[in-house]
Protein backbone atom coordinates (compact mmCIF):
# COMPACT_ATOMS: atom_id res chain seq x y z
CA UNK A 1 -33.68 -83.23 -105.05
CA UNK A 2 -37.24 -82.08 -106.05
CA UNK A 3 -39.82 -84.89 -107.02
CA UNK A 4 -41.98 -82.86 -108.75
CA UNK A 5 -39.71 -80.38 -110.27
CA UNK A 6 -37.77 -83.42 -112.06
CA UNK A 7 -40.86 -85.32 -113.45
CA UNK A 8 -41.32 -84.45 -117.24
CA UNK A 9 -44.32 -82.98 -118.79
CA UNK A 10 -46.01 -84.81 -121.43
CA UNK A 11 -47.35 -82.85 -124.23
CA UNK A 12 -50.69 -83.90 -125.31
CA UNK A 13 -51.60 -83.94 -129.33
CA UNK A 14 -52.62 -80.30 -130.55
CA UNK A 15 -50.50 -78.40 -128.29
CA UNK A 16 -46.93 -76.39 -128.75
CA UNK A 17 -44.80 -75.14 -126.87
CA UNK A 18 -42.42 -71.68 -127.85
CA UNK A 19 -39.28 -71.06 -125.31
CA UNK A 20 -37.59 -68.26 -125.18
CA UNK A 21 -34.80 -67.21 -123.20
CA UNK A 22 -36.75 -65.97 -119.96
CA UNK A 23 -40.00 -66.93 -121.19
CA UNK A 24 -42.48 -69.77 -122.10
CA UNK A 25 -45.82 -69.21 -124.10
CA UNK A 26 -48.07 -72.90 -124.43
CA UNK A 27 -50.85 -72.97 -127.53
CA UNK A 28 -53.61 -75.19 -127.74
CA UNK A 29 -57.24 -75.95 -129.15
CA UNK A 30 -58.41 -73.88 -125.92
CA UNK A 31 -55.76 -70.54 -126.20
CA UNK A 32 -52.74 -69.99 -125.33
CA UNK A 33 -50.39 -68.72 -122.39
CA UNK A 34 -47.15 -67.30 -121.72
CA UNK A 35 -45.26 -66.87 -118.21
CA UNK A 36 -42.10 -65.50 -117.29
CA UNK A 37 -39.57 -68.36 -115.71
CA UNK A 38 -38.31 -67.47 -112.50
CA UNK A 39 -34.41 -66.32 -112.61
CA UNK A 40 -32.03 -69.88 -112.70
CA UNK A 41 -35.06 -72.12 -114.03
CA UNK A 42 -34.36 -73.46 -117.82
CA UNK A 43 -37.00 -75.43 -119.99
CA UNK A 44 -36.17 -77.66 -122.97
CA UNK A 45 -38.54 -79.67 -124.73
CA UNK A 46 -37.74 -83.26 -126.41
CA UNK A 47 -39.86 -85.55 -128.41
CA UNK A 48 -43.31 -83.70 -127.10
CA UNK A 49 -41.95 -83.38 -123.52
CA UNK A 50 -40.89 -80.92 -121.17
CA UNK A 51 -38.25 -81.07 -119.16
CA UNK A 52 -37.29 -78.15 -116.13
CA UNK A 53 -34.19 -77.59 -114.89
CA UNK A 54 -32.81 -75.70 -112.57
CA UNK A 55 -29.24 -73.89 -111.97
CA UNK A 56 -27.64 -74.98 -108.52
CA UNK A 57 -28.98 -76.75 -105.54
CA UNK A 58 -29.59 -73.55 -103.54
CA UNK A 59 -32.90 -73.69 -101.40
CA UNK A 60 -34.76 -71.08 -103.45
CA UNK A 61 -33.32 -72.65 -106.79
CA UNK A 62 -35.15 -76.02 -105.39
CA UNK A 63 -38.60 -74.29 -104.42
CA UNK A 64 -38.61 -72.26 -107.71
CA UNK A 65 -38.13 -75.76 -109.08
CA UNK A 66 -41.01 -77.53 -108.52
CA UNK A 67 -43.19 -74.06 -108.65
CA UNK A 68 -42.21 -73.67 -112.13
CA UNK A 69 -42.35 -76.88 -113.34
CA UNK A 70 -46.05 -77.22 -111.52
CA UNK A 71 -47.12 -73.75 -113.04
CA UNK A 72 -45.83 -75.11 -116.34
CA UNK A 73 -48.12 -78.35 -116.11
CA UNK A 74 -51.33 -75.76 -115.14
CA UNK A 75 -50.50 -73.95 -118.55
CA UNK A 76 -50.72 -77.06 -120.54
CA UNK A 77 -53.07 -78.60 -119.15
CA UNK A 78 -55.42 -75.23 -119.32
CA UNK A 79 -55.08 -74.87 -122.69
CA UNK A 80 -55.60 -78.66 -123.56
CA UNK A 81 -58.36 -79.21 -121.43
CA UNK A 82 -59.15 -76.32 -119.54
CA UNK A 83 -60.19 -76.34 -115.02
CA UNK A 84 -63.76 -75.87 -113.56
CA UNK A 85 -64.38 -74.85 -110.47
CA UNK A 86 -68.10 -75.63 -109.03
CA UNK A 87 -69.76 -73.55 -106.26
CA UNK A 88 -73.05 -74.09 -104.64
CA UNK A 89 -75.23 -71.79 -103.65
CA UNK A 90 -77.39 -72.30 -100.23
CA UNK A 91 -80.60 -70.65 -98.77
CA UNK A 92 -83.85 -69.03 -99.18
CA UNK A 93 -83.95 -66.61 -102.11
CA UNK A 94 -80.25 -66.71 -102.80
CA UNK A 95 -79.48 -67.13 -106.38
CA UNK A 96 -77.48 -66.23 -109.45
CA UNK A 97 -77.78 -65.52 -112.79
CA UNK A 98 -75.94 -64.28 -115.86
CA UNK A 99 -76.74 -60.96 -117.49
CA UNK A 100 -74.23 -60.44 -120.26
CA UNK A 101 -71.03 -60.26 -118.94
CA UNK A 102 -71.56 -59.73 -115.23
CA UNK A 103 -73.28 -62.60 -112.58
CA UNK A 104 -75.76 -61.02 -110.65
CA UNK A 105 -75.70 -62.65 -107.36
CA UNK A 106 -78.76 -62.38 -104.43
CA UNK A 107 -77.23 -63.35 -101.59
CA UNK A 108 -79.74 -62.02 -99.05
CA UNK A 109 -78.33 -58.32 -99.12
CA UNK A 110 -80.80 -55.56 -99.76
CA UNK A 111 -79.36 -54.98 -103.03
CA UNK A 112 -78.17 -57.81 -105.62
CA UNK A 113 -74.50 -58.41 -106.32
CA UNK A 114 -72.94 -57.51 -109.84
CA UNK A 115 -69.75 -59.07 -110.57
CA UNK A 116 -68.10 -58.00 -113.61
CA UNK A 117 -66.85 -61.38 -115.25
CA UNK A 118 -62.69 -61.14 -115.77
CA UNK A 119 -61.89 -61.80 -120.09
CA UNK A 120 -61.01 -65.74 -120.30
CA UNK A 121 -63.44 -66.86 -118.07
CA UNK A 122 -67.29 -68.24 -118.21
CA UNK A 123 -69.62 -68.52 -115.69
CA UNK A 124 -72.61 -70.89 -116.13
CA UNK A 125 -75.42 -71.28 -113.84
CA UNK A 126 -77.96 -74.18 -113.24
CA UNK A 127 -81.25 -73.65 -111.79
CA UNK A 128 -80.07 -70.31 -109.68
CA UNK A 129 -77.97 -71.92 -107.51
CA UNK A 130 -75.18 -73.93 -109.10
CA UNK A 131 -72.61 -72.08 -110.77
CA UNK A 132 -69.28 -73.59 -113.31
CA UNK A 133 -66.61 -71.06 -113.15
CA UNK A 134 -64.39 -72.49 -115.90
CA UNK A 135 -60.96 -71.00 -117.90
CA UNK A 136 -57.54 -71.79 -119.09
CA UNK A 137 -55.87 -70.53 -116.69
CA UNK A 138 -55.84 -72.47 -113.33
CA UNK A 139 -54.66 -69.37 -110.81
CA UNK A 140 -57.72 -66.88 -112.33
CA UNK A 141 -60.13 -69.68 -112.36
CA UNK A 142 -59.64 -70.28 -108.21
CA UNK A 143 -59.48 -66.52 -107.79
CA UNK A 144 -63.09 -65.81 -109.38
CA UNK A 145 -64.17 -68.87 -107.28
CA UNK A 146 -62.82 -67.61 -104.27
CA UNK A 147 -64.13 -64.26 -105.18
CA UNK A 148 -67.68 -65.25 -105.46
CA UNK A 149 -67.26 -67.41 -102.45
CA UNK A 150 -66.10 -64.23 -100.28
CA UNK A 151 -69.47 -62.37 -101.02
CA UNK A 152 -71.39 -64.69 -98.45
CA UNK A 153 -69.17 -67.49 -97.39
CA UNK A 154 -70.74 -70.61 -95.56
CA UNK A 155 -72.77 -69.56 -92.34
CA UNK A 156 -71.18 -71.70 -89.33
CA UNK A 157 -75.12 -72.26 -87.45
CA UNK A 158 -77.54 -72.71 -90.72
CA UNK A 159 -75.08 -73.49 -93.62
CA UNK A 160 -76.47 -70.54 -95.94
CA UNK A 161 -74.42 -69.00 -98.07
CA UNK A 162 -71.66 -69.81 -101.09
CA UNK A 163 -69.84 -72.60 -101.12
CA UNK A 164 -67.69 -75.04 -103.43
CA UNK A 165 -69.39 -78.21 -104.51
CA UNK A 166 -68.53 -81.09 -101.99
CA UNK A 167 -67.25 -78.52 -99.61
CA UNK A 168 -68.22 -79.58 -95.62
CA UNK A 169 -69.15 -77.14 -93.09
CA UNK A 170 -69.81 -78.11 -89.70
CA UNK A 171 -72.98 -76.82 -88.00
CA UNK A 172 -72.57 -75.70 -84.69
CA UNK A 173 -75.55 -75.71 -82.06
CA UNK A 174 -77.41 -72.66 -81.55
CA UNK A 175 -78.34 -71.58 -78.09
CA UNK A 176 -80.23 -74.40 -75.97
CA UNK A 177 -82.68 -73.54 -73.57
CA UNK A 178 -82.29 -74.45 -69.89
């Protein structure tokens, strides 16, 4: 029996839902979405709730379960309230900024970084070095994160470099004279 694939979704105020047969598209004050349901997964919705079922009690009917009613959540959630995803950025001279629609990141290269931003997202920077990577979509807004973060992730001996907001890295000693 999956937990999470048998808890309803709540709808909040402003947002509907349209279900097709292999399909599900979400609308609300932020956008809207639409995903394909996996093959055996069924939705119905009842008094501004969601309820996913699935077709037998197979192993990969029970994963794609709880992964569709999860993804399902993400979509409403998105376009009710929207995800943020914070990154720091660490070190002499590194910083960011927004030019129209690309961040241009210096991240201690000899050249600066353009990233082209993806439609549906916003980027927003604070003093140079804290950026809000925020969307409707959960999956793109973690993949421009992670993006961003790959350019010059977290140096294991001074820290410099892009990281997520609260992230830890652990310092390790540098050489140690005898």
């Amino acid at each position: 029996m999956s937990r999470i694939g048998n808890k309803p979704i709540a709808l909040p105020s402003g947002v509907s839902v349209q279900l097709a047969s292999d399909s599900i598209e979400v609308k609300g004050g932020k956008g809207k979405l639409s995903r394909q349901l996996l093959d055996g997964i069924t939705v119905r919705e009842e008094d501004n709730t969601l309820y996913v079922a699935r077709a037998n009690d197979t192993r990969q009917q029970r994963a794609f379960h709880g992964l569709s009613r999860a993804l399902i959540a993400n979509m409403v959630q998105g376009v009710s309230a929207g995800f943020e995803r914070k990154l720091e950025i660490q070190g002499v001279g590194y910083k960011a900024d927004v030019a129209g629609n690309k961040l241009v990141l210096n991240l201690g290269y000899s050249h600066p970084i353009d990233y082209p931003i993806p439609q549906g997202i916003s980027i927003a920077v604070d003093r140079g070095v804290r950026l809000s990577v925020t969307g409707i979509d959960k999956e793109q807004v973690g993949q421009v994160a992670a993006e961003i973060r790959g350019y010059r992730p977290p140096d294991s001996y001074k820290g410099k470099g892009v990281r997520y907001e609260g992230e830890y890295v652990r310092l390790k000693a540098g050489k140690s004279a005898l």
